[in-house]
C-alpha atoms as a PDB file:
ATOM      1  CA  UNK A   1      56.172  -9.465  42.919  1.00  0.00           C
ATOM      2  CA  UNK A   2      55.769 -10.041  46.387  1.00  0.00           C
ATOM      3  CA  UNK A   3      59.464 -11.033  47.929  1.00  0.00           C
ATOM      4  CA  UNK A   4      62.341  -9.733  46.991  1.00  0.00           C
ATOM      5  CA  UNK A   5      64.160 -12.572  48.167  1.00  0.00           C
ATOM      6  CA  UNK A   6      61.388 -14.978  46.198  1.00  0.00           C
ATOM      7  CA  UNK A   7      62.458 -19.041  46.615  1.00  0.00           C
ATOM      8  CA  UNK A   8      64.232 -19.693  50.200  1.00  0.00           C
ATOM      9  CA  UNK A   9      65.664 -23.471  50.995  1.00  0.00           C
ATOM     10  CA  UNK A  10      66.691 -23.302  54.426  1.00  0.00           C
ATOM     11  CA  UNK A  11      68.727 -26.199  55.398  1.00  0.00           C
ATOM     12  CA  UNK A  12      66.148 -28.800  53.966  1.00  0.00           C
ATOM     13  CA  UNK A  13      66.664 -32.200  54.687  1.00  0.00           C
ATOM     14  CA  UNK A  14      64.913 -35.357  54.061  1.00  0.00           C
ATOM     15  CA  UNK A  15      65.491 -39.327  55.529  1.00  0.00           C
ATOM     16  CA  UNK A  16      63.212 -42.078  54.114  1.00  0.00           C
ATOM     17  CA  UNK A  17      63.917 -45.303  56.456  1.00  0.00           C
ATOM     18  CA  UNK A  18      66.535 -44.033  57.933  1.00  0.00           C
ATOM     19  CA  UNK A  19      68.755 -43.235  53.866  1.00  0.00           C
ATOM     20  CA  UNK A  20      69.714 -39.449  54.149  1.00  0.00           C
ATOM     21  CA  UNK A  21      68.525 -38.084  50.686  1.00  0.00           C
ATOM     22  CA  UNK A  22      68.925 -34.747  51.135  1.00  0.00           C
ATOM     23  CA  UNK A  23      70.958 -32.605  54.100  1.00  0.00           C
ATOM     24  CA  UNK A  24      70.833 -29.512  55.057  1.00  0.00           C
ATOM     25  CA  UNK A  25      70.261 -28.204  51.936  1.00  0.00           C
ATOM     26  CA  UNK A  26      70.580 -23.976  51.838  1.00  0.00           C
ATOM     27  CA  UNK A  27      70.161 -21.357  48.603  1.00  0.00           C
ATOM     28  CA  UNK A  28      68.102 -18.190  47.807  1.00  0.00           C
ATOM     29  CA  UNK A  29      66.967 -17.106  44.514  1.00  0.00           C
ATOM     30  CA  UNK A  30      66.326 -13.172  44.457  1.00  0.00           C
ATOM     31  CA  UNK A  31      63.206 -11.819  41.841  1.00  0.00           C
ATOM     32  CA  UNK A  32      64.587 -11.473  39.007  1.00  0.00           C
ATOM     33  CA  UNK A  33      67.559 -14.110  39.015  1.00  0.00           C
ATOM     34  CA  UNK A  34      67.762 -16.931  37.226  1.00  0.00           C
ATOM     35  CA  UNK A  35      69.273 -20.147  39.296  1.00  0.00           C
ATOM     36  CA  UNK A  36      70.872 -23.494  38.117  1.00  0.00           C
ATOM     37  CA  UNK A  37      70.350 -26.106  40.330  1.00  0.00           C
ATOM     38  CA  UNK A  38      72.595 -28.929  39.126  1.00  0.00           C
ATOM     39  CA  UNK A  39      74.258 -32.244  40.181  1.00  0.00           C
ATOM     40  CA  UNK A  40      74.475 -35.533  38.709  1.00  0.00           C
ATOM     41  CA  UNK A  41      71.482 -38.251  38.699  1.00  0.00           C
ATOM     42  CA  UNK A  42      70.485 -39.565  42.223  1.00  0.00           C
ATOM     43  CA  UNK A  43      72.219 -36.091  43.714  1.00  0.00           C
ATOM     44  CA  UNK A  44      68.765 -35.711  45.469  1.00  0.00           C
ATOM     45  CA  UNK A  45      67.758 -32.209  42.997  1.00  0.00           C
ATOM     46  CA  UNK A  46      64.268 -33.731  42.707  1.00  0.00           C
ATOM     47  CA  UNK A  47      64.044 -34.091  46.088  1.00  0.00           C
ATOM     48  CA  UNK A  48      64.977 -30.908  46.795  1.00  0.00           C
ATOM     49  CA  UNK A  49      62.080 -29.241  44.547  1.00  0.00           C
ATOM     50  CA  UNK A  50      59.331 -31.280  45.807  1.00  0.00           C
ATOM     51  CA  UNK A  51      60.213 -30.589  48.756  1.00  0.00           C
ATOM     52  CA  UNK A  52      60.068 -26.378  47.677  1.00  0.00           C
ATOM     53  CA  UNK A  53      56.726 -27.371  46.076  1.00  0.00           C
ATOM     54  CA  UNK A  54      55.071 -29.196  48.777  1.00  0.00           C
ATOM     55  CA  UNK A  55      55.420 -32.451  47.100  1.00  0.00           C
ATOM     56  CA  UNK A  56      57.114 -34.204  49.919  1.00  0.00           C
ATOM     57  CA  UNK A  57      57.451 -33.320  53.635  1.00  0.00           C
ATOM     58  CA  UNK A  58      61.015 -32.417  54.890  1.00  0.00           C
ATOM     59  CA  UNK A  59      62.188 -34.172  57.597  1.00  0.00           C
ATOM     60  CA  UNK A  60      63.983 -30.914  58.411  1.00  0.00           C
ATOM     61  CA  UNK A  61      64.754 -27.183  57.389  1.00  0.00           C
ATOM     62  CA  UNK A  62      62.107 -25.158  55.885  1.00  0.00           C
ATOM     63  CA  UNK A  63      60.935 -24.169  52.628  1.00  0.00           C
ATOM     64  CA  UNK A  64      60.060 -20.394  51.909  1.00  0.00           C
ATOM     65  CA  UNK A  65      58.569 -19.202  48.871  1.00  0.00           C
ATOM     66  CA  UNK A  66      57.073 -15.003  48.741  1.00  0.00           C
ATOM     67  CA  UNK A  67      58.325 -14.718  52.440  1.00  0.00           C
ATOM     68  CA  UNK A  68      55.682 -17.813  53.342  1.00  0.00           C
ATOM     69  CA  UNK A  69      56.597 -20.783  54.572  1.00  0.00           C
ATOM     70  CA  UNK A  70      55.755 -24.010  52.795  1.00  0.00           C
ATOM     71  CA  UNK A  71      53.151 -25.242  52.409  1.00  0.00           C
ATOM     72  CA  UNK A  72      51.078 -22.629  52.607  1.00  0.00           C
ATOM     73  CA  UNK A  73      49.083 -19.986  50.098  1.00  0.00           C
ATOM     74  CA  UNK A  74      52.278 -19.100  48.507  1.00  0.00           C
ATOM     75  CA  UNK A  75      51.999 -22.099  46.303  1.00  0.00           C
ATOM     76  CA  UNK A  76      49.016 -20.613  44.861  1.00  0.00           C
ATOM     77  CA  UNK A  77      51.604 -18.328  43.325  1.00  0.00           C
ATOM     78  CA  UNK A  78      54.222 -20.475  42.237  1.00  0.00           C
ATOM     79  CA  UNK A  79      54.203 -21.823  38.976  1.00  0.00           C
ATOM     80  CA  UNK A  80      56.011 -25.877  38.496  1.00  0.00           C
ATOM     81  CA  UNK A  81      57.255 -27.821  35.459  1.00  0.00           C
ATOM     82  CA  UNK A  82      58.078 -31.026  37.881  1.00  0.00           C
ATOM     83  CA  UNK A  83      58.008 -34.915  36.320  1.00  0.00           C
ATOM     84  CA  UNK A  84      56.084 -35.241  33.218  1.00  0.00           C
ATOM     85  CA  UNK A  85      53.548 -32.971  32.590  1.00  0.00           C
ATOM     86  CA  UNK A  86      50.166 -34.343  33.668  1.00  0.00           C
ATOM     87  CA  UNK A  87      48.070 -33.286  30.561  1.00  0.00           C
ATOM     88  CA  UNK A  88      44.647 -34.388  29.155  1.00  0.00           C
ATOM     89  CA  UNK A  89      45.963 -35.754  25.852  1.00  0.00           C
ATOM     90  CA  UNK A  90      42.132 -35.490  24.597  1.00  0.00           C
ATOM     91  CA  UNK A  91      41.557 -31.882  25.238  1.00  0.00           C
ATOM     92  CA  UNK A  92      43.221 -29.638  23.070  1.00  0.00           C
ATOM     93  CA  UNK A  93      45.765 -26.686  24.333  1.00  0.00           C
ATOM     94  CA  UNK A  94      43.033 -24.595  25.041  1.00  0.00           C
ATOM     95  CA  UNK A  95      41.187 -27.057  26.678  1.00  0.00           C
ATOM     96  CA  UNK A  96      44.110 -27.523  28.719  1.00  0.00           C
ATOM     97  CA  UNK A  97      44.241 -24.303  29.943  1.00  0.00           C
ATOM     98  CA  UNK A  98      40.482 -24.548  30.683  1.00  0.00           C
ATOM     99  CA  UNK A  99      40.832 -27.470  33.269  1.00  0.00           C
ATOM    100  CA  UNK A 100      44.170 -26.615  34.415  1.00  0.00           C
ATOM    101  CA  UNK A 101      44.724 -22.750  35.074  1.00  0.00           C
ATOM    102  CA  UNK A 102      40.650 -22.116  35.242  1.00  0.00           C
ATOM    103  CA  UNK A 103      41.562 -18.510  36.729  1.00  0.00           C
ATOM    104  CA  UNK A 104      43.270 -17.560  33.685  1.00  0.00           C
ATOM    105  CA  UNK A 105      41.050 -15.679  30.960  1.00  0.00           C
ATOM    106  CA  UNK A 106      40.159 -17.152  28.228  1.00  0.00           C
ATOM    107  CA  UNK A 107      39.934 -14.383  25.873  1.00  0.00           C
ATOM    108  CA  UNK A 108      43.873 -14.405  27.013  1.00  0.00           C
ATOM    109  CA  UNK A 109      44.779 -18.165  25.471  1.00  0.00           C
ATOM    110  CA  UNK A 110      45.978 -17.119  22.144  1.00  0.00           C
ATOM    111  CA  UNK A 111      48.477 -14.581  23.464  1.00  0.00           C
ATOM    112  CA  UNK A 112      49.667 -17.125  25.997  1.00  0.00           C
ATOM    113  CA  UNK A 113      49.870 -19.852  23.346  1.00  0.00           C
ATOM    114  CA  UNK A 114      51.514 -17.675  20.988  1.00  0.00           C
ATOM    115  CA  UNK A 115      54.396 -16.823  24.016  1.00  0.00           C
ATOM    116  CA  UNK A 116      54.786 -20.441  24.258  1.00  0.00           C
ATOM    117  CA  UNK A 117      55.061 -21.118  20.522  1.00  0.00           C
ATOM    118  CA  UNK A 118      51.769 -23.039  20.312  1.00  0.00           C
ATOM    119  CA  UNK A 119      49.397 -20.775  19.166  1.00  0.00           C
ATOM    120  CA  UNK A 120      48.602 -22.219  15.689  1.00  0.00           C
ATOM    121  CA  UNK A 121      48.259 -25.822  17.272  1.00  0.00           C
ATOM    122  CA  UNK A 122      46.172 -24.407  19.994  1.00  0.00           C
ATOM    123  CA  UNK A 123      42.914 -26.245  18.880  1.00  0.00           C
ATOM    124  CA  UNK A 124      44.453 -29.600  18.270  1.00  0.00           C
ATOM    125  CA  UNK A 125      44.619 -32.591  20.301  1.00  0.00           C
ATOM    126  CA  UNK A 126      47.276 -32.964  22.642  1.00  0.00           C
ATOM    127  CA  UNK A 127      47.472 -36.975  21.747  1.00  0.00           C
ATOM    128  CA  UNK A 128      49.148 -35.119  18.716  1.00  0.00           C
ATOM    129  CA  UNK A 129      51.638 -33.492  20.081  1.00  0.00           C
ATOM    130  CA  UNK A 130      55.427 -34.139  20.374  1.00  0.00           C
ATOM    131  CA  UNK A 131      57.275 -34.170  23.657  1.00  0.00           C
ATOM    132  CA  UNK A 132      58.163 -31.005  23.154  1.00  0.00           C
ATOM    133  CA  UNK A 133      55.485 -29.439  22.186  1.00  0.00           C
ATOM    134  CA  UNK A 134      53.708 -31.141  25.537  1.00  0.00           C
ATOM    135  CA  UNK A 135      56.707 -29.130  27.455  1.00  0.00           C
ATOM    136  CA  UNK A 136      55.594 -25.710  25.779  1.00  0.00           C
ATOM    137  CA  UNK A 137      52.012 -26.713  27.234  1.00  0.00           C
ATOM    138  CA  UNK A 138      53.092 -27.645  30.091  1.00  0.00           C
ATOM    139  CA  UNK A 139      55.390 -24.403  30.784  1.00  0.00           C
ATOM    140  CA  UNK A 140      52.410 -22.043  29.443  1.00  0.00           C
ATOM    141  CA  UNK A 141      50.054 -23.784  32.086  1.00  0.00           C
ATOM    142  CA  UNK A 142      52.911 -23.431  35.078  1.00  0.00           C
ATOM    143  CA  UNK A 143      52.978 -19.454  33.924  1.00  0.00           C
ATOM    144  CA  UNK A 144      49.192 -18.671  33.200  1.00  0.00           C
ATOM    145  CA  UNK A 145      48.768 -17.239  36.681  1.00  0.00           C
ATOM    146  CA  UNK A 146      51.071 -14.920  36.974  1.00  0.00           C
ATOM    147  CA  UNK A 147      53.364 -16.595  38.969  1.00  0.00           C
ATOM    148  CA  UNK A 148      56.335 -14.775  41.845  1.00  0.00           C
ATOM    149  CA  UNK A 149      58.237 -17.723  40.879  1.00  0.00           C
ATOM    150  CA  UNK A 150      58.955 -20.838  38.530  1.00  0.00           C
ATOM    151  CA  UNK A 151      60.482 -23.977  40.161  1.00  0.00           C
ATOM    152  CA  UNK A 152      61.354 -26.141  36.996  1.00  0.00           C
ATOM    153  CA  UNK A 153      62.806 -29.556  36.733  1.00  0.00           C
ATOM    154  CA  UNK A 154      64.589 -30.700  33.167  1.00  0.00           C
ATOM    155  CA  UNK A 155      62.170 -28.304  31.432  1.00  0.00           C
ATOM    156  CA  UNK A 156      63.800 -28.444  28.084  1.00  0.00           C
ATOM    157  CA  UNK A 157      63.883 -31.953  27.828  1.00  0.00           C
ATOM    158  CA  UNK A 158      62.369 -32.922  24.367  1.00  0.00           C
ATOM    159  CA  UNK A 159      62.745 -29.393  22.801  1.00  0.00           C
ATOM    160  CA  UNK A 160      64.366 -29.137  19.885  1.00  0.00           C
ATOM    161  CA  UNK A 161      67.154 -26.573  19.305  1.00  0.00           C
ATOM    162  CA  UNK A 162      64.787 -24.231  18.281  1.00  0.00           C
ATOM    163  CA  UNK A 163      62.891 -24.644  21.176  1.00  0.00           C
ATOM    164  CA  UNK A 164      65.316 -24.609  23.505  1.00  0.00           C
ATOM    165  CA  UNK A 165      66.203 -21.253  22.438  1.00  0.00           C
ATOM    166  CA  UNK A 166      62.420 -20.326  22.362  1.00  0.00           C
ATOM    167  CA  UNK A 167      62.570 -21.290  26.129  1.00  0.00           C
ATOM    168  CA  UNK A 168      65.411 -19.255  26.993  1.00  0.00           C
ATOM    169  CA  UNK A 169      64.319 -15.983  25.367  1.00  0.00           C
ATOM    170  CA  UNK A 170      60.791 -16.952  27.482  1.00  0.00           C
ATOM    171  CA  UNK A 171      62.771 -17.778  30.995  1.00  0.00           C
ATOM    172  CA  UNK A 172      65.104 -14.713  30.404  1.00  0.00           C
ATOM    173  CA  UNK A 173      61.367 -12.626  29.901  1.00  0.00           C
ATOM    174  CA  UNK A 174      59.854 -14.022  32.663  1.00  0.00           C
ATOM    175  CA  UNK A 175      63.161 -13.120  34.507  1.00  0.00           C
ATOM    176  CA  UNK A 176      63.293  -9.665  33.538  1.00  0.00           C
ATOM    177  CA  UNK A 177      59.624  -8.803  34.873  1.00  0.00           C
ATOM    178  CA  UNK A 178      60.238  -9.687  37.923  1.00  0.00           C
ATOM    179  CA  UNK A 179      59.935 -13.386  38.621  1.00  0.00           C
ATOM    180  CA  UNK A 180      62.327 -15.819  40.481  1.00  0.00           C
ATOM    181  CA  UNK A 181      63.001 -19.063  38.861  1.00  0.00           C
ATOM    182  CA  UNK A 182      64.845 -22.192  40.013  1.00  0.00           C
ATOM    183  CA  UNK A 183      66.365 -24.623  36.720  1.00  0.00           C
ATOM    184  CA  UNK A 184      67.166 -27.609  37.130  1.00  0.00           C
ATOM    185  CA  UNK A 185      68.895 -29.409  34.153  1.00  0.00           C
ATOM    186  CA  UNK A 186      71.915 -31.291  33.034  1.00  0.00           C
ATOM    187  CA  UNK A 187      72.487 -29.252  29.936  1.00  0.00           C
ATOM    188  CA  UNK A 188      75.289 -27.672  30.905  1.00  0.00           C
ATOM    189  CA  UNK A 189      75.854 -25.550  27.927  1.00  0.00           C
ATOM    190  CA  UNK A 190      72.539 -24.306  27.911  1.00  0.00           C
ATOM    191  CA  UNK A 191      72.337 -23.435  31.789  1.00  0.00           C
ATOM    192  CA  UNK A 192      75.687 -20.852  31.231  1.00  0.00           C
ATOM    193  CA  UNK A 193      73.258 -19.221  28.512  1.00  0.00           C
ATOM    194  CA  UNK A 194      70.320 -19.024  30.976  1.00  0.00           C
ATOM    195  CA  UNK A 195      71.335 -18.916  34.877  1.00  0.00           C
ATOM    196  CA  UNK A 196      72.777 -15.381  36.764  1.00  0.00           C
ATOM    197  CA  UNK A 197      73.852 -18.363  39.254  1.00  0.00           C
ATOM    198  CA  UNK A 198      74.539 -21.726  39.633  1.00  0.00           C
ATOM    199  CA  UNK A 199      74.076 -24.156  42.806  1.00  0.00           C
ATOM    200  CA  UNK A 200      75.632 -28.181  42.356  1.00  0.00           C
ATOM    201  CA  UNK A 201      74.354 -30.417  44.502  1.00  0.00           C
ATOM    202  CA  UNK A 202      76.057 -33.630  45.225  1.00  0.00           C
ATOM    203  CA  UNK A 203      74.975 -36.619  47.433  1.00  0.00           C
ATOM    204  CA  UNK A 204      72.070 -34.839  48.975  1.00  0.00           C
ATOM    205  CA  UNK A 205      74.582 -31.938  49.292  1.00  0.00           C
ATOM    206  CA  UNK A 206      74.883 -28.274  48.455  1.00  0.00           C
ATOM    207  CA  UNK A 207      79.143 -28.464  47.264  1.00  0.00           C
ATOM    208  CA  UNK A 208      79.242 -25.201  45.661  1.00  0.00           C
ATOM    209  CA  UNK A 209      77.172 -21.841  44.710  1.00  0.00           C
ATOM    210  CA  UNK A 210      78.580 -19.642  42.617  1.00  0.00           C
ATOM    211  CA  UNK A 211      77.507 -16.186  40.320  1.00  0.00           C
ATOM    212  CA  UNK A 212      78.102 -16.245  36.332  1.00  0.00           C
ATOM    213  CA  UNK A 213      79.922 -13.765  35.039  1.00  0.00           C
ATOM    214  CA  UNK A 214      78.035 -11.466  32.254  1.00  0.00           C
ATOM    215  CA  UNK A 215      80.266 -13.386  30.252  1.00  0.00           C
ATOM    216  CA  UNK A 216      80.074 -16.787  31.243  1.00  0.00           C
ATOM    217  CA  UNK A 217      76.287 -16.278  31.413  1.00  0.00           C
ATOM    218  CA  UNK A 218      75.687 -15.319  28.369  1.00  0.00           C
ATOM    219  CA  UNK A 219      77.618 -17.674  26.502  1.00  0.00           C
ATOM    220  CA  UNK A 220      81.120 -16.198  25.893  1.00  0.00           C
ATOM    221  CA  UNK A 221      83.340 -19.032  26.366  1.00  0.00           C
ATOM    222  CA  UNK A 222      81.807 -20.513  29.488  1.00  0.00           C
ATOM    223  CA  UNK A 223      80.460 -23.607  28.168  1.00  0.00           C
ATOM    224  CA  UNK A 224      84.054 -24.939  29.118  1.00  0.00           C
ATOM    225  CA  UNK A 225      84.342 -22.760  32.167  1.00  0.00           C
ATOM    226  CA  UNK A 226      81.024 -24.347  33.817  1.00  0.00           C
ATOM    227  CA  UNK A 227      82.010 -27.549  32.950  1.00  0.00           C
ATOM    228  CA  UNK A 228      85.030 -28.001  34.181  1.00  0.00           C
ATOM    229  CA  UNK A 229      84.051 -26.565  37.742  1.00  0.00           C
ATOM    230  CA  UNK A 230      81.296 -28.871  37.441  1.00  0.00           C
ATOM    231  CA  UNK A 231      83.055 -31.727  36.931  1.00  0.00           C
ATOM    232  CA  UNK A 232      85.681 -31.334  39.292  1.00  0.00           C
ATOM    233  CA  UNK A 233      83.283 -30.296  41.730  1.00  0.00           C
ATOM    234  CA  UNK A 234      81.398 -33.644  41.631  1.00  0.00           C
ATOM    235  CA  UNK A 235      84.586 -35.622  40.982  1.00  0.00           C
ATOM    236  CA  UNK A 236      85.918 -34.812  43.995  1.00  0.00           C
ATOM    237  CA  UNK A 237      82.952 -35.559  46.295  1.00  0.00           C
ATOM    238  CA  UNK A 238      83.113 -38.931  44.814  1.00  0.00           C
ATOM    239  CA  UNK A 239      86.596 -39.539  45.438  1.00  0.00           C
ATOM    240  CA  UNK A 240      86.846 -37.958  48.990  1.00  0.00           C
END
């Protein structure tokens, strides 16, 4: 890994006709750490991560990813789960991987498929797939490359259970070799499972950033814990 301090939002900020969507939004995420970016809907969290990704231009602050500023060839080793997945429902999971992470070996798909829990539907058409198994694509294309870091938005949406617990044991992987990721999701349960730390972002607003403890992170009562600061976190930037 290249950085130890891997994904870097640095006061971001972005106005669209003159509507502040995002403001001065700040947070690190170190390799190996796991990071919950939450808030409620329309808190500007998509925003945010285009903005990391090179999606949208900021209208101020700067986005770092692998000590590079964005955009930039740092990108290049970023992996993204942002919107829906943009997949060629014809081609199969394979073929996917073909057109969409060309760099990454072939002779290395079934592994990669298998990681992802795909790797006896890894010949089929994707028209046939469920959501979630179009999420598992999706996430095995965003880490073919070998990526410093993973910036992903709702990824588990459309997993079942069993899935979402498949993606945890991969995220926590990923994690442990190295990698810096950014979640964002609105499971709250299942981001005290996942995330070392937490950021909630509220009307375009960092409110709070705080660690999990071993704990809390790892599921030990914290479901309530989390919650609750949540909550009255974004309660009370709605009534003040």
């Amino acid at each position: 890994m290249s950085d130890h301090t891997t994904i870097v939002a640095d006061r971001l900020t972005k106005r669209v006709w003159g509507r502040t969507l995002v403001k001065d939004v700040s947070f690190c995420v170190a390799s190996g750490q796991v990071m919950g970016f939450l808030g409620p809907n329309g808190a500007g969290k998509t925003t945010t991560i285009r903005m990391l990704l090179g999606l949208s231009r900021p209208s101020g602050g700067l986005a770092i990813l692998s000590g590079q500023r964005v955009p930039g060839p740092a990108l290049t080793r970023t992996g993204s789960l942002v919107d829906r997945p943009g997949l060629h429902t014809w081609a199969s999971a394979s073929g996917n991987l073909r057109s969409l992470a060309p760099q990454f070996a072939r002779s290395e798909h079934p592994a990669l498929l298998d990681r992802v829990g795909l790797r006896d539907v890894g010949t089929k058409s994707v028209r046939a797939y469920s959501q979630g198994m179009k999420q598992r694509l999706a996430l095995a294309i965003a880490i073919a490359n070998g990526p410093d870091a993973l910036v992903l938005d709702e990824p588990a949406n459309g997993l079942d259970p069993a899935g979402v617990r498949d993606f945890r044991e991969l995220v926590r992987g990923l994690a442990a070799e190295g990698r810096a990721i950014l979640v964002s999701s609105h499971q709250l349960a299942e981001v005290e499972r996942l995330c070392d730390v937490v950021v909630v972002l509220d009307r375009g607003r960092v409110v709070d950033e705080f660690t999990l403890s071993p704990d809390e992170a790892r599921g030990a009562g914290a479901s309530s814990v989390l919650e609750e600061r949540y909550l009255t976190l974004t309660d009370h930037s709605r009534s003040g």
